[in-house]
Protein backbone atom coordinates (compact mmCIF):
# COMPACT_ATOMS: atom_id res chain seq x y z
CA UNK A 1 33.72 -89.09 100.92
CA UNK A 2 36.56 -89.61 98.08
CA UNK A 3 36.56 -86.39 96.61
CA UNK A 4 37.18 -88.41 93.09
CA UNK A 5 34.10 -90.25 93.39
CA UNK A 6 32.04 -86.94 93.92
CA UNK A 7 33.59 -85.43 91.04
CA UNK A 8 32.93 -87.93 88.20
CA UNK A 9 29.32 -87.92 89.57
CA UNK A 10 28.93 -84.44 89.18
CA UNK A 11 29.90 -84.24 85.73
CA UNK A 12 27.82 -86.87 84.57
CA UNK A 13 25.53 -86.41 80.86
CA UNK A 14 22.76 -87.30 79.39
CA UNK A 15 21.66 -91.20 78.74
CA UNK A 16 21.36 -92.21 75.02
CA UNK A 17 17.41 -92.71 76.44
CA UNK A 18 17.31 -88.75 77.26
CA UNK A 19 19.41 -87.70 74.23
CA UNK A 20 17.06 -90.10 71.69
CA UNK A 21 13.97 -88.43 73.82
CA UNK A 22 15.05 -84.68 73.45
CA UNK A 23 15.92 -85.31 69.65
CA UNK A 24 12.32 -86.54 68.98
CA UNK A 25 10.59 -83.88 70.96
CA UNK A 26 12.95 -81.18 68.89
CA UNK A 27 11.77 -83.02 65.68
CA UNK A 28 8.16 -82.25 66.50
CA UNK A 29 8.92 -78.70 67.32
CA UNK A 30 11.07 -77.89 64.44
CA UNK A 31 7.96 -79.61 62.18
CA UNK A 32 5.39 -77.93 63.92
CA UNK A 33 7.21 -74.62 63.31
CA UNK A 34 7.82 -75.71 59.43
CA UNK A 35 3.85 -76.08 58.61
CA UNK A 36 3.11 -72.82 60.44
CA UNK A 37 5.75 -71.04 58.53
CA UNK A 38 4.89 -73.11 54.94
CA UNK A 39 0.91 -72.43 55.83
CA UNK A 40 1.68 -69.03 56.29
CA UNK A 41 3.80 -68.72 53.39
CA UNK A 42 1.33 -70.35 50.97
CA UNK A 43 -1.32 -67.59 52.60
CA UNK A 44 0.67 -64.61 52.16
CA UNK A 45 1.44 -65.92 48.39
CA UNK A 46 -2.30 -66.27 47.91
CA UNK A 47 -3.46 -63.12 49.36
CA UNK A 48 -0.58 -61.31 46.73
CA UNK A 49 -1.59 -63.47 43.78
CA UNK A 50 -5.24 -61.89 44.42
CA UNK A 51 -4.41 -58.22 45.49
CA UNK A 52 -2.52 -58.16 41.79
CA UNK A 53 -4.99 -59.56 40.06
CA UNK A 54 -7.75 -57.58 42.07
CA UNK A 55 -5.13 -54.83 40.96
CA UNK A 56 -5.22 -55.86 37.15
CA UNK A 57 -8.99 -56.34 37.08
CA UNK A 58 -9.93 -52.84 38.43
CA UNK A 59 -7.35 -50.71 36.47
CA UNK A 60 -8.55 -52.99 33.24
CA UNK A 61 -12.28 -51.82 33.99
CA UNK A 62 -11.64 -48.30 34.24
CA UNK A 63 -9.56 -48.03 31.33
CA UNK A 64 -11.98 -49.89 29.36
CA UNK A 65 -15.27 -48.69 30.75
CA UNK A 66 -13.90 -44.86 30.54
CA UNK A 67 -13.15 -45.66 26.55
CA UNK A 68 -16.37 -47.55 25.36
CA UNK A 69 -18.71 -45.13 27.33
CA UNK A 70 -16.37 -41.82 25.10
CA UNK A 71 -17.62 -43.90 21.75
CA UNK A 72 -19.11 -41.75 18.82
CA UNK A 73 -17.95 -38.57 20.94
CA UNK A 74 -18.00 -35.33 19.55
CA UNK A 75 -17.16 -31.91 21.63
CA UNK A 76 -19.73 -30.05 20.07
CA UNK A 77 -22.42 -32.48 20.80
CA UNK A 78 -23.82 -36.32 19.82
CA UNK A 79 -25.06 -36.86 16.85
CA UNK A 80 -23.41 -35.09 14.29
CA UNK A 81 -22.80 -35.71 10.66
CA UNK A 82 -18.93 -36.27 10.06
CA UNK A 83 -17.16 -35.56 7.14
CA UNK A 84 -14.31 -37.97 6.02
CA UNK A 85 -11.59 -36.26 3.83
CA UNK A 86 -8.50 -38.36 5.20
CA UNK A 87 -7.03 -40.73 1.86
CA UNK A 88 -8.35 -43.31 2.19
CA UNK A 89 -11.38 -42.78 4.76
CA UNK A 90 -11.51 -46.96 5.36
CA UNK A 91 -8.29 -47.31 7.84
CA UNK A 92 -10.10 -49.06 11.11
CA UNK A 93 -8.95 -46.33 13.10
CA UNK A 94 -10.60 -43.41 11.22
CA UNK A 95 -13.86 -45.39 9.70
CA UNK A 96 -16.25 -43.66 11.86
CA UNK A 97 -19.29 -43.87 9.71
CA UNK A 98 -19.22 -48.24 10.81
CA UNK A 99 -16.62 -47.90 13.70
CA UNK A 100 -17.21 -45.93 16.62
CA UNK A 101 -18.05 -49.03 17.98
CA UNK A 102 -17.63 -52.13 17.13
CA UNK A 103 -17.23 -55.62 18.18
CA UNK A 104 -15.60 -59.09 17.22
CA UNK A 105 -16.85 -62.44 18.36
CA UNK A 106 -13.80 -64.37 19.10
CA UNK A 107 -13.17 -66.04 15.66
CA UNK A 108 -13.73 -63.15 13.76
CA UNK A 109 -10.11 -62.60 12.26
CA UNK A 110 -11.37 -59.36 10.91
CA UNK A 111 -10.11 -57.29 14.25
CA UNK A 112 -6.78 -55.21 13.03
CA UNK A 113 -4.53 -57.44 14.84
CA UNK A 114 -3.67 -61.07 13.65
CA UNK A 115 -4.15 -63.87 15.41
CA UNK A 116 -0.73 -65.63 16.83
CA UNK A 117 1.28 -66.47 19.28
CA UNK A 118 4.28 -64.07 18.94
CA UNK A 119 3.66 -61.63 22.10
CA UNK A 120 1.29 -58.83 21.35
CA UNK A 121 -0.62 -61.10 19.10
CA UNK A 122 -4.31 -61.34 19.49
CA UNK A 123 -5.07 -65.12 21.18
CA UNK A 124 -7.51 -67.10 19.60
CA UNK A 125 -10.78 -67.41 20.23
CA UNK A 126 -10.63 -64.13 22.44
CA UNK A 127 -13.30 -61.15 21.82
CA UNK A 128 -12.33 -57.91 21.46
CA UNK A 129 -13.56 -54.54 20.31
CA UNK A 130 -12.96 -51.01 18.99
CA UNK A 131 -13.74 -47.56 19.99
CA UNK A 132 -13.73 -44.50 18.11
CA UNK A 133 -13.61 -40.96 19.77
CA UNK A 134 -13.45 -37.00 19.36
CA UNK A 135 -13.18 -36.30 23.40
CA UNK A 136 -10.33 -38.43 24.88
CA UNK A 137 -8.35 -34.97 24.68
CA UNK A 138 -8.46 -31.64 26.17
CA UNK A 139 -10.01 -29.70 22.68
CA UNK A 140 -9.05 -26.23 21.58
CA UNK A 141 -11.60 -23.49 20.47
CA UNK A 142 -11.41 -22.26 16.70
CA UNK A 143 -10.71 -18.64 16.60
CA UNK A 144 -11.09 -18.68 13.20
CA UNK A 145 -11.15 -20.60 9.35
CA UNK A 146 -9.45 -19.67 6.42
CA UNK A 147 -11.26 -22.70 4.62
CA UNK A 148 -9.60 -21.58 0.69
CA UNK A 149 -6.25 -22.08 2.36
CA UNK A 150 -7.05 -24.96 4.87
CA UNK A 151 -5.87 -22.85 8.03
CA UNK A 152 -7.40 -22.66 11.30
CA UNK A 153 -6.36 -20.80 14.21
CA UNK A 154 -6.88 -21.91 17.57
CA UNK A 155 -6.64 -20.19 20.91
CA UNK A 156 -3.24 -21.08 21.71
CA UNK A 157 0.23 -21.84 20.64
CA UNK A 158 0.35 -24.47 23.12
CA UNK A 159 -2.00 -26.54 21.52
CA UNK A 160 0.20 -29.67 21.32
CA UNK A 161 -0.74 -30.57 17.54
CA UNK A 162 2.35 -31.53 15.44
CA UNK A 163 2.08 -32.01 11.56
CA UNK A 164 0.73 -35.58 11.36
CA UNK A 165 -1.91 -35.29 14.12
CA UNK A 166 -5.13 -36.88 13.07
CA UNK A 167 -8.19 -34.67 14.24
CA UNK A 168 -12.07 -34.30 14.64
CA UNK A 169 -13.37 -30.71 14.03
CA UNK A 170 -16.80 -29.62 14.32
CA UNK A 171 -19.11 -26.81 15.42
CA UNK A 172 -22.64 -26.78 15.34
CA UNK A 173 -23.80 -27.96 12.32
CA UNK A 174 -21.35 -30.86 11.54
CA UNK A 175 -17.75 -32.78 12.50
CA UNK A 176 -15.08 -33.32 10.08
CA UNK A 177 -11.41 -35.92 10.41
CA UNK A 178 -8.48 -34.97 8.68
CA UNK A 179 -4.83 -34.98 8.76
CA UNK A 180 -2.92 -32.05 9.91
CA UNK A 181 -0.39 -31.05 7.29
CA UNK A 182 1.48 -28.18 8.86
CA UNK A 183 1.84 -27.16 12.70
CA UNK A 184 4.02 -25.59 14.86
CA UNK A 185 3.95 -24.74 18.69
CA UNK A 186 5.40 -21.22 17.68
CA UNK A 187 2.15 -20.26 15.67
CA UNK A 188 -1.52 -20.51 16.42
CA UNK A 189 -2.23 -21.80 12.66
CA UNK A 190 -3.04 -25.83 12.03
CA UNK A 191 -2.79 -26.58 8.31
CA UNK A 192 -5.08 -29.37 6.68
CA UNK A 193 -3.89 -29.20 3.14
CA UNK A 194 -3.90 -31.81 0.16
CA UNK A 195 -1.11 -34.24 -0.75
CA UNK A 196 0.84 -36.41 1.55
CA UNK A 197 4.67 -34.73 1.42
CA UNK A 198 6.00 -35.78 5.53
CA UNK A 199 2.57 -37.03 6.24
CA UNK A 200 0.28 -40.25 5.76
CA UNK A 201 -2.20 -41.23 4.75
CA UNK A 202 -2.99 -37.29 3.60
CA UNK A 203 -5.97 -35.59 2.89
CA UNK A 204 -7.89 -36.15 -0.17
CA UNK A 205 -9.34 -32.96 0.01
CA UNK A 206 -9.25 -29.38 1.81
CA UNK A 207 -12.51 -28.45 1.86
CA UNK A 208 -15.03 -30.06 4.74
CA UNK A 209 -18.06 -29.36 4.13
CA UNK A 210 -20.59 -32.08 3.98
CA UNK A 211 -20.93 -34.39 2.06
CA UNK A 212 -17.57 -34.74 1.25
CA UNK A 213 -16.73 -35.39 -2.56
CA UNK A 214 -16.66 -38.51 -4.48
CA UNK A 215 -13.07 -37.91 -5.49
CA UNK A 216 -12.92 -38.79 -1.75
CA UNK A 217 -14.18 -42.01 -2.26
CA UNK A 218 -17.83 -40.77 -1.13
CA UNK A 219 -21.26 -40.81 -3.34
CA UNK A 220 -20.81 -37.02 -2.84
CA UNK A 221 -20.49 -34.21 -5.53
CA UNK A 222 -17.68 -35.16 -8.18
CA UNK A 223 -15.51 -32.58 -7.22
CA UNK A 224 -14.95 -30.10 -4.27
CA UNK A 225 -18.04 -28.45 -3.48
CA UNK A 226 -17.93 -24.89 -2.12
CA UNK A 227 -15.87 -24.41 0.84
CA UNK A 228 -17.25 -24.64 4.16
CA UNK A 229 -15.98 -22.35 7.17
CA UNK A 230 -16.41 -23.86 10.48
CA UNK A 231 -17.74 -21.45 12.90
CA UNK A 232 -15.84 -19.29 15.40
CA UNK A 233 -15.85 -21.28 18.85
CA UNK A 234 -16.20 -24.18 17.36
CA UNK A 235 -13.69 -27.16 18.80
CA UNK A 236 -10.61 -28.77 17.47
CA UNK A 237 -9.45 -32.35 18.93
CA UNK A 238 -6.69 -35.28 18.40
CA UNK A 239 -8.69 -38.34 17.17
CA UNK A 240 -9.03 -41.60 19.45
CA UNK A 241 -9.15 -44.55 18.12
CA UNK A 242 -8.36 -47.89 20.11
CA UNK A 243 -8.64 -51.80 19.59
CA UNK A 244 -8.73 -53.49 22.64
CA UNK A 245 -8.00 -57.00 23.19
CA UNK A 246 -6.65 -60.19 24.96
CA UNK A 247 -2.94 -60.32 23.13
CA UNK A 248 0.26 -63.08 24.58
CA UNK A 249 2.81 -61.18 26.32
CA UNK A 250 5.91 -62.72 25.81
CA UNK A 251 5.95 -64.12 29.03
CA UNK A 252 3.74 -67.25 28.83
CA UNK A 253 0.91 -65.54 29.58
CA UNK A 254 -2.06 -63.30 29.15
CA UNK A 255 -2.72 -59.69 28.78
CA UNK A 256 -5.18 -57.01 28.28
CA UNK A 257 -3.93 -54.81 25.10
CA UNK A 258 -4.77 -52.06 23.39
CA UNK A 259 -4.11 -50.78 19.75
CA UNK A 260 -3.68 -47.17 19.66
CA UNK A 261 -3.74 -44.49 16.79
CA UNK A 262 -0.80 -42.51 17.34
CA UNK A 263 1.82 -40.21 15.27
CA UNK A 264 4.91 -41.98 14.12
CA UNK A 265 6.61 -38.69 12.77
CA UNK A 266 3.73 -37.56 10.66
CA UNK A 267 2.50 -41.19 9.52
CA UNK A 268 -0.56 -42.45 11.00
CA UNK A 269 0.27 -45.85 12.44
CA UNK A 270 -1.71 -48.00 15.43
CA UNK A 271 0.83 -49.78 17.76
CA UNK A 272 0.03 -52.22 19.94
CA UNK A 273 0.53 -51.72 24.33
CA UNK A 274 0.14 -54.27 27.13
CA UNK A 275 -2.12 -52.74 29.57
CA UNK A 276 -2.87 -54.66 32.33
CA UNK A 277 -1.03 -58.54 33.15
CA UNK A 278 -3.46 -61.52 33.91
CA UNK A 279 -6.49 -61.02 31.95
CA UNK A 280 -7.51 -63.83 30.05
CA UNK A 281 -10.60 -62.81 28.66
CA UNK A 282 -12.65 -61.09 27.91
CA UNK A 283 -16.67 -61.24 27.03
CA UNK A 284 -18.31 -58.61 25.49
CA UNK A 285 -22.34 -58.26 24.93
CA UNK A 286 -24.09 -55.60 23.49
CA UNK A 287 -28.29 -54.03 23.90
CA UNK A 288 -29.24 -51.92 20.76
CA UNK A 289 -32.07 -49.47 20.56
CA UNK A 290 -34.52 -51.15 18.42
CA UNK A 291 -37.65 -49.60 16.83
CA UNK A 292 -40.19 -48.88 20.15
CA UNK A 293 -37.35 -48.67 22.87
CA UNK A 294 -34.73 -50.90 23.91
CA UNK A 295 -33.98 -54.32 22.92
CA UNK A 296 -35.36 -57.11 25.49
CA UNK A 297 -32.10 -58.38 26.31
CA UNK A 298 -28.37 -57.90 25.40
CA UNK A 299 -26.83 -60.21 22.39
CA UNK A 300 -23.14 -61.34 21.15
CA UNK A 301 -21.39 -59.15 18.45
CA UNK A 302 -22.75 -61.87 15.54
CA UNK A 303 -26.25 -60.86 16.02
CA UNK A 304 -25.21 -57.02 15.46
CA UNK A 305 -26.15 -55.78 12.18
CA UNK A 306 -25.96 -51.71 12.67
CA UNK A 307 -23.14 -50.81 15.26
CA UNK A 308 -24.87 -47.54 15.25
CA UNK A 309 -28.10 -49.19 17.47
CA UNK A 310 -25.64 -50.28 20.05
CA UNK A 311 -26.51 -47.97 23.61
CA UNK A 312 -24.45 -50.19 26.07
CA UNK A 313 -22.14 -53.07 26.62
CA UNK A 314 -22.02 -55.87 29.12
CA UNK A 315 -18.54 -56.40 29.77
CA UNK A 316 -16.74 -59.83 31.54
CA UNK A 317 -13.01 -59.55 32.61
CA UNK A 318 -11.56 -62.82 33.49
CA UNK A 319 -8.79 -62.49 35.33
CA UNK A 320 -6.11 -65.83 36.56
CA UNK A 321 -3.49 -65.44 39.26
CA UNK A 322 -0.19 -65.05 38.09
CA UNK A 323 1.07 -67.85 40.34
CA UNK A 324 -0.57 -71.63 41.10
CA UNK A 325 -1.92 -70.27 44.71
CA UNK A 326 -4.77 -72.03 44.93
CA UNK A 327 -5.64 -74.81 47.29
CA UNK A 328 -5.37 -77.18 44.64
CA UNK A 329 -1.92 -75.94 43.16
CA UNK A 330 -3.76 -74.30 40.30
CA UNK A 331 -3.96 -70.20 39.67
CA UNK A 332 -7.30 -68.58 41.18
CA UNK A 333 -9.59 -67.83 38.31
CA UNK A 334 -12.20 -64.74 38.71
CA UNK A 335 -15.16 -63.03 36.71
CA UNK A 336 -15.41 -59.41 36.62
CA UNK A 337 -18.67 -58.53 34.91
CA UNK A 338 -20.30 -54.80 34.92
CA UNK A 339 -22.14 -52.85 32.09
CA UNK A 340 -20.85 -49.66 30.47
CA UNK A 341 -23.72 -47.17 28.92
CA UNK A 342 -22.85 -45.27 26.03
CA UNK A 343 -22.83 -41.62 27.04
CA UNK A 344 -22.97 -39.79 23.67
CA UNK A 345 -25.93 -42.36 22.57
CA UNK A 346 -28.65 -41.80 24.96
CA UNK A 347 -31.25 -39.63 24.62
């Protein structure tokens, strides 16, 4: 055999026929790989656009449900009278004789944040709501009131009130909100004087007994009636009040917001946070206590007349994936309804 022959036979390739073959076949592979890997891609996409909004849906309901069931709370018990003495008593987050709860149908523009589209303003045609409370902090027991010089003293210098504070005091017989005027971690003593000097709004009087005068603004006595010392044991808290709402967030989307009172170096001021990303909605309904029992069924916040017969609240979250994950390339949309009972309102 011719050794050349044998050699040029063994190093022979493929045809263009085998090559065109093996090309095709490694086509279908490589595309059969590609939609397992997109498929799985577009899966895995999904499943995180729903954990986060699952996410976003069940921190929004506990936040929510934990503030509108506190509404109207007191420490010392439900029910109480409240004395007013802060100048003026009308500021949203302090109106507790109409506001410890209160809600607004989505074109009521009367909610304390505007309409708009700058982000953190309140999006059209959204519902939203406000909650007033005495309990959403830790309170501290009165050791004692010196009402002629508007001092009390509390159990503890580490009672975290600084002079601008906005608080609910009560004991037994009734609940007062005023300003603190003077406070200092180094001292047990919380001053509530008159006058605004470092602090705002003020208080229009020292003396919180009820009813509170009408130089307050009140159809009370025309001038300071005799002081009124609030019982030993009684408790001292910081004042919560909070607007919540569906608000833009700068991003092109959606959030769940809240307005919160809070101390901006002794001034009073409510500032608006984002809470929770992808909520879209929300749907509030409310069941009053009506003369007999409870109303047959729950109704919008335009049918409300007294905010004060309100014992619960149906509440809707909707809730949209951040992302278009869906099977037709649009976000996944999802309801979130539950009901919240008023605690300090039942009987």
């Amino acid at each position: 055999m011719n050794p050349l022959r044998f050699s040029n036979h063994r190093q022979a390739g493929f045809s263009l026929v085998e090559l065109m073959i093996a090309l095709v076949l490694g086509l279908l592979v490589t595309g059969a790989v590609m939609g397992v890997f997109l498929s799985n891609q577009q899966i895995q996409r999904q499943n995180e656009g729903l954990a986060r909004m699952q996410e976003s849906a069940r921190y929004a309901f506990e936040v929510l449900s934990r503030s509108i069931r506190e509404a109207g709370g007191i420490p010392c018990g439900s029910g109480l009278r409240v004395s007013n003495v802060l100048n003026p008593p009308s500021q949203w987050w302090a109106d507790w004789a109409n506001n410890t709860i209160r809600g607004y149908a989505g074109g009521d523009a009367t909610f304390p944040r505007a309409f708009g589209t700058a982000a953190g303003d309140r999006v059209s045609g959204t519902e939203a709501i406000v909650v007033l409370s005495g309990t959403g902090s830790e309170g501290l027991i009165i050791v004692d009131h010196n009402a002629p010089a508007a001092e009390f003293k509390v159990n503890t210098t580490a009672h975290g009130i600084v002079d601008g504070d906005i608080l609910l005091v009560c004991d037994y017989d009734h609940a007062a909100i005023l300003q603190t005027t003077n406070a200092s971690s180094s001292t047990v003593t919380i001053v509530h004087n008159t006058g605004t000097s470092g602090v705002s709004p003020g208080n229009c009087s020292k003396y919180l007994g009820w009813p509170v005068p009408s130089t307050c603004g009140s159809s009370g006595p025309g001038s300071d009636p005799p002081s009124y010392t609030f019982e030993k044991n009684g408790f001292i808290s910081k004042l919560q009040a909070t607007g919540w709402y569906i608000g833009h967030n700068g991003r092109g989307g959606r959030s769940l917001y809240r307005l919160r009172l809070q101390n901006n170096s002794g001034s009073a001021l409510a500032s608006a946070e984002e809470v929770a990303e992808g909520i879209t909605d929300l749907q509030f309904q409310y069941l009053r206590r009506v003369a007999g029992g409870l109303a047959d069924s729950y109704v919008a916040a335009s049918s409300i007349t007294d905010w004060s017969e309100v014992v619960a609240v149906r509440l809707t979250l909707i809730t949209r994936t951040l992302e278009s994950v869906g099977t037709d390339q649009q976000p996944i949309e999802r309801q979130w309804p539950t009901v919240v009972t008023l605690r300090n309102r039942q009987p």
